[in-house]
Protein backbone atom coordinates (compact mmCIF):
# COMPACT_ATOMS: atom_id res chain seq x y z
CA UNK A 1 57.43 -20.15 1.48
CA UNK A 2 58.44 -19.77 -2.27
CA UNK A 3 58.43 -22.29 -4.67
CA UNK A 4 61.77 -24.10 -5.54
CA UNK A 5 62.01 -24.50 -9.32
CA UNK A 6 63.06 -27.69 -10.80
CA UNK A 7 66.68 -27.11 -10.32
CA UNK A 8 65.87 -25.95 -7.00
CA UNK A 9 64.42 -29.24 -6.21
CA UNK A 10 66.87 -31.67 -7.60
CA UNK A 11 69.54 -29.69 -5.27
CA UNK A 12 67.80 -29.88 -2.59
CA UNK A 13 67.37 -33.63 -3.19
CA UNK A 14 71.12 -34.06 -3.67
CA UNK A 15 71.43 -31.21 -0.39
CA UNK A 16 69.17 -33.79 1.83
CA UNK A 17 71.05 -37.42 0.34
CA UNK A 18 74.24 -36.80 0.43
CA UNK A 19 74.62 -34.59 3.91
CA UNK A 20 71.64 -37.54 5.26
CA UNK A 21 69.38 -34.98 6.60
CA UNK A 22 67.12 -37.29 7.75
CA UNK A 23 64.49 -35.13 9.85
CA UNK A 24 64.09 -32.94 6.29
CA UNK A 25 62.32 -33.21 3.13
CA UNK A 26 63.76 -31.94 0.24
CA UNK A 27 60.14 -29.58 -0.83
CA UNK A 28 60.47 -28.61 2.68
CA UNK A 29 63.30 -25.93 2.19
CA UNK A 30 62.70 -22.53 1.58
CA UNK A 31 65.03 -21.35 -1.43
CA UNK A 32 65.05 -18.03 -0.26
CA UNK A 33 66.57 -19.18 3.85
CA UNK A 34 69.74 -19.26 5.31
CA UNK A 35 71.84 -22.58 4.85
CA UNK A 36 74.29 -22.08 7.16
CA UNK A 37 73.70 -20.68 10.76
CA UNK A 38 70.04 -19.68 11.64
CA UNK A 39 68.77 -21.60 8.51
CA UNK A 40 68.87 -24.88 7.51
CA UNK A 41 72.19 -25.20 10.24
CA UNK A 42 74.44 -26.54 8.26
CA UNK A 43 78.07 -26.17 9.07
CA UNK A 44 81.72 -26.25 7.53
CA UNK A 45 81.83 -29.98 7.06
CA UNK A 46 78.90 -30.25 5.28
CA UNK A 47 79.62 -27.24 3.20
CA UNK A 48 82.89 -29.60 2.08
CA UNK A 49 80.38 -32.54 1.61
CA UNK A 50 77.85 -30.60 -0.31
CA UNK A 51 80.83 -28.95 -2.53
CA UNK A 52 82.11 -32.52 -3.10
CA UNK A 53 78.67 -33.88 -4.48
CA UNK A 54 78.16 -31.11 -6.43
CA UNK A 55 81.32 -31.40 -8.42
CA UNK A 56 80.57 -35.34 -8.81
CA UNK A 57 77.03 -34.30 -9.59
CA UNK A 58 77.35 -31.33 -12.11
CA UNK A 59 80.73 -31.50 -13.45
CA UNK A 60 82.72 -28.61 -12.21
CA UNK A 61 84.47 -27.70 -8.58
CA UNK A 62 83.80 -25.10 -5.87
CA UNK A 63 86.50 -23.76 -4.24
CA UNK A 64 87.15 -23.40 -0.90
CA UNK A 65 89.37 -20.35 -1.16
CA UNK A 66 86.68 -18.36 -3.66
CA UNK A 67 85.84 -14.88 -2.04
CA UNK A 68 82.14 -15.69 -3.45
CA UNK A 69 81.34 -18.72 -1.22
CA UNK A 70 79.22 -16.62 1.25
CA UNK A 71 76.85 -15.86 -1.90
CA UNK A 72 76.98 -19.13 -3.18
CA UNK A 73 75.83 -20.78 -0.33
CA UNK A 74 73.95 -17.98 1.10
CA UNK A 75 70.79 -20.25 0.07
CA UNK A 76 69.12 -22.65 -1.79
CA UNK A 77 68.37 -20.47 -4.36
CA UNK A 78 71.81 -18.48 -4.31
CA UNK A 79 73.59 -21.96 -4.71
CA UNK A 80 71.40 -23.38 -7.55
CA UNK A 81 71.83 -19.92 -9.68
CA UNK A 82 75.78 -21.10 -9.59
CA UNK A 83 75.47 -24.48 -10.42
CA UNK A 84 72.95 -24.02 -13.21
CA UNK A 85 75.68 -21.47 -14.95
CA UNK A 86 78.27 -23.35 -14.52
CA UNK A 87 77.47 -26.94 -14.86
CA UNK A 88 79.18 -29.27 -17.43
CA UNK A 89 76.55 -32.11 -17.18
């Protein structure tokens, strides 16, 4: 598995607190796998939750009508190049 970096990390932190993930450990997902589906199985809700505490997290919203969303969240990785270009805090 690759290595998260530290931004990695810290979302995968906020991933695992705020959708209470409680059979998963942060370190323990791969930046590179699937979040939705086959991956880490998350669904619709929790991509609303995980928007949500991003945007009271980082400063800045994600959109559930943006035609980008299945790159954004294709991953852990995918999702923290986003936030860390456009993050306000």
């Amino acid at each position: 598995m690759p290595n998260q970096t530290p931004a990695e990390r810290e979302l995968a932190e906020l991933l695992v607190e705020n959708l209470n993930l409680e059979d998963v450990e942060p370190a323990q997902i791969d930046p590179e796998a699937a979040l939705f589906n086959t991956g880490l199985g998350l669904d619709s809700i929790d991509a609303l939750e995980l928007a949500l505490a991003i945007s009271k997290r980082y400063g800045f919203q994600l959109r559930s009508d943006n035609e980008e969303n299945l790159r954004i969240f294709a991953s852990l990785r995918a999702l923290s190049a986003h936030v860390e270009q456009h993050r306000t805090t």
